[in-house]
Protein backbone atom coordinates (compact mmCIF):
# COMPACT_ATOMS: atom_id res chain seq x y z
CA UNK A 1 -22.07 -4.23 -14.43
CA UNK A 2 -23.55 -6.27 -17.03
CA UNK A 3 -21.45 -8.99 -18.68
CA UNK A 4 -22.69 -8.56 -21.89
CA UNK A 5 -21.61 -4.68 -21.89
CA UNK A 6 -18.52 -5.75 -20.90
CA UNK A 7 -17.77 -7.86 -23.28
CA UNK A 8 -19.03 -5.79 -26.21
CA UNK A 9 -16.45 -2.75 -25.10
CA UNK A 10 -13.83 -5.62 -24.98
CA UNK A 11 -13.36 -4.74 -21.21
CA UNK A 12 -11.55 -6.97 -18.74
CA UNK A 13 -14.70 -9.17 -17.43
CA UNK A 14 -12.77 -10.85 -14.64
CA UNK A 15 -11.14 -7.73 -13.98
CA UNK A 16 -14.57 -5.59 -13.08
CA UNK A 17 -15.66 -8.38 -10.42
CA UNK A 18 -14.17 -6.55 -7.58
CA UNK A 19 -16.51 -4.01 -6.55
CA UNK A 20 -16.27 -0.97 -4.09
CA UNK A 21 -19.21 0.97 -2.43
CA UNK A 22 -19.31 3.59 0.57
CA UNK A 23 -20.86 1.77 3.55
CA UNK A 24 -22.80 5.27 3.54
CA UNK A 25 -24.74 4.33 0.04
CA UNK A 26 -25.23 0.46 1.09
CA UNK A 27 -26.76 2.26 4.60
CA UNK A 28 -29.08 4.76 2.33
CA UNK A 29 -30.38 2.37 0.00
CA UNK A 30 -31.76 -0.05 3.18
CA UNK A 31 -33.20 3.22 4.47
CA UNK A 32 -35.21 3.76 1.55
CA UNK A 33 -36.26 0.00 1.63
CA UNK A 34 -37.46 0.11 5.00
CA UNK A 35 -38.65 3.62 4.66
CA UNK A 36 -41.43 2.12 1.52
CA UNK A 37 -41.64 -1.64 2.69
CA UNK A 38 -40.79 -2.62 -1.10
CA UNK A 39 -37.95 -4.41 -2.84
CA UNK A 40 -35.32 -2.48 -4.38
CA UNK A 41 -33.69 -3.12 -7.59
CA UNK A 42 -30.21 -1.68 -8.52
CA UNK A 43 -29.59 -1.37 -11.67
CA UNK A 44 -26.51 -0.08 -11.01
CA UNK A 45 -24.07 0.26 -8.52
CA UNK A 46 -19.82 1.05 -8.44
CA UNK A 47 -18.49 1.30 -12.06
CA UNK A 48 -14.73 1.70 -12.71
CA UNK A 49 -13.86 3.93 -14.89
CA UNK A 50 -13.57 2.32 -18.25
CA UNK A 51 -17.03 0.92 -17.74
CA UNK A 52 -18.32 3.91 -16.97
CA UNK A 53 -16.76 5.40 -20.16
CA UNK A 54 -18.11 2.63 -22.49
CA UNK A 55 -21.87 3.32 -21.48
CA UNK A 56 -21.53 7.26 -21.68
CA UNK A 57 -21.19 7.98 -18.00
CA UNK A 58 -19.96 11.44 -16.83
CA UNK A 59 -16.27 11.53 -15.95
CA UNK A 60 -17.44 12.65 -12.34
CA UNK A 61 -19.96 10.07 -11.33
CA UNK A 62 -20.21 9.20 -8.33
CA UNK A 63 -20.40 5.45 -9.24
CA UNK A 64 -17.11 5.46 -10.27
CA UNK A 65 -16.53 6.28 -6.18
CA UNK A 66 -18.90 4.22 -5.66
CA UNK A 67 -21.47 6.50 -4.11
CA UNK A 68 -24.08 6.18 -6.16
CA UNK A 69 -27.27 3.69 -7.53
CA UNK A 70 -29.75 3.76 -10.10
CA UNK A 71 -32.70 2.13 -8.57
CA UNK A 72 -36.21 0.48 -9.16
CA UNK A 73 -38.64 0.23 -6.19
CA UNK A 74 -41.40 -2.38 -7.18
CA UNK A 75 -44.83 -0.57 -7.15
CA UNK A 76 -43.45 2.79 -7.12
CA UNK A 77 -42.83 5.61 -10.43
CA UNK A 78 -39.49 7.06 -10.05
CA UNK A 79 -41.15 10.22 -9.51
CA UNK A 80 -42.66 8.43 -6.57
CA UNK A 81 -39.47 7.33 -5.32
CA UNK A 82 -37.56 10.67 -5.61
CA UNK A 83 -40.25 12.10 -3.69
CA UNK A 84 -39.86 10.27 -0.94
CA UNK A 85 -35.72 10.76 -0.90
CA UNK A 86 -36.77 14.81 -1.01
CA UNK A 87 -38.79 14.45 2.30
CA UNK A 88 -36.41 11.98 4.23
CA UNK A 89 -33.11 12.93 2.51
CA UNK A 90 -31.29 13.66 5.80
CA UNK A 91 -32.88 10.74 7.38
CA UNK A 92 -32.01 8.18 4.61
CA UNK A 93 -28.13 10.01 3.72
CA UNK A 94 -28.53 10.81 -0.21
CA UNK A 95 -27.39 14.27 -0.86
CA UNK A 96 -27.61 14.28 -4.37
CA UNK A 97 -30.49 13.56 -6.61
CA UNK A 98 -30.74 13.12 -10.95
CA UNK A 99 -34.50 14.36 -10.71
CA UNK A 100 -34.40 17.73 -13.61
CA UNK A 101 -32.61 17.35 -16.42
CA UNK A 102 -32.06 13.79 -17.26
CA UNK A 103 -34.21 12.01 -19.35
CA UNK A 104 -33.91 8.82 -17.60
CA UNK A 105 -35.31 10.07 -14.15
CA UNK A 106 -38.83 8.50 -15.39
CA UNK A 107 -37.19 4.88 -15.92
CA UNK A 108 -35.05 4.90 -12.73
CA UNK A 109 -34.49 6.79 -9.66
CA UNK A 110 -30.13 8.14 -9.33
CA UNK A 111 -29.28 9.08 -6.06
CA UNK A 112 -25.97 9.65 -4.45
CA UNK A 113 -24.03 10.17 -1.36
CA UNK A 114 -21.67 13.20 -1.72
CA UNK A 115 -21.95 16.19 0.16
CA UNK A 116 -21.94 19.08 -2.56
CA UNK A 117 -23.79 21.77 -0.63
CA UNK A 118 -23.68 21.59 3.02
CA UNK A 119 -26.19 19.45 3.86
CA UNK A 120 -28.78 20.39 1.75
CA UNK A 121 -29.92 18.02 -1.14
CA UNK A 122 -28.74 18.91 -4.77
CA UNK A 123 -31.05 17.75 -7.84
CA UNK A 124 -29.30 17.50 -11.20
């Protein structure tokens, strides 16, 4: 969470420092690292719920469970990237995939832990 959001919503900054993500999303995002060799940068990670609120994030994101990161893989277009999570995504544990309909799939890549369809991937 960035400080500086935080503070402009007037939310609790000492209060958002205690952050809570699924061992299965810390496990998927080293996948994908290993699986391209490049560094990973996560924009963002867990977000309680009145973050998530103040920057216009669905009510049912899966950061607020904290199953979910938007990423940046150095050398790689997101399209790139969520190309390789639709090949591996068994192997690497995302389930879920922003990749249609949001216009921020070309600036990062959003993917997410939760089992919504069996074990089939779900783009969103």
């Amino acid at each position: 969470m960035h400080i500086d959001t935080l503070k402009k919503h007037k939310l609790d900054v000492k209060r958002h420092y205690n952050v809570v993500l699924k061992e299965a999303l810390i496990i998927a995002d080293q996948k994908l690292r290993d699986k391209v060799n490049k560094s990973i940068h996560i924009n963002s990670g867990y977000r309680d719920t009145a973050y998530n609120k103040a920057i216009g994030g669905s009510k049912t994101s899966e950061h607020i469970q904290g199953g979910a990161s938007d990423k940046v893989v150095k050398g790689m277009k997101p399209k790139e990237v969520q190309e390789v999570i639709r090949k591996n995504y068994k192997e690497l544990g995302f389930y879920g995939m922003e990749s249609k309909t949001k216009p921020n799939c070309n600036q990062y890549t959003h993917a997410d832990v939760k089992h919504r369809n069996g074990n089939k991937l779900v783009e969103y």
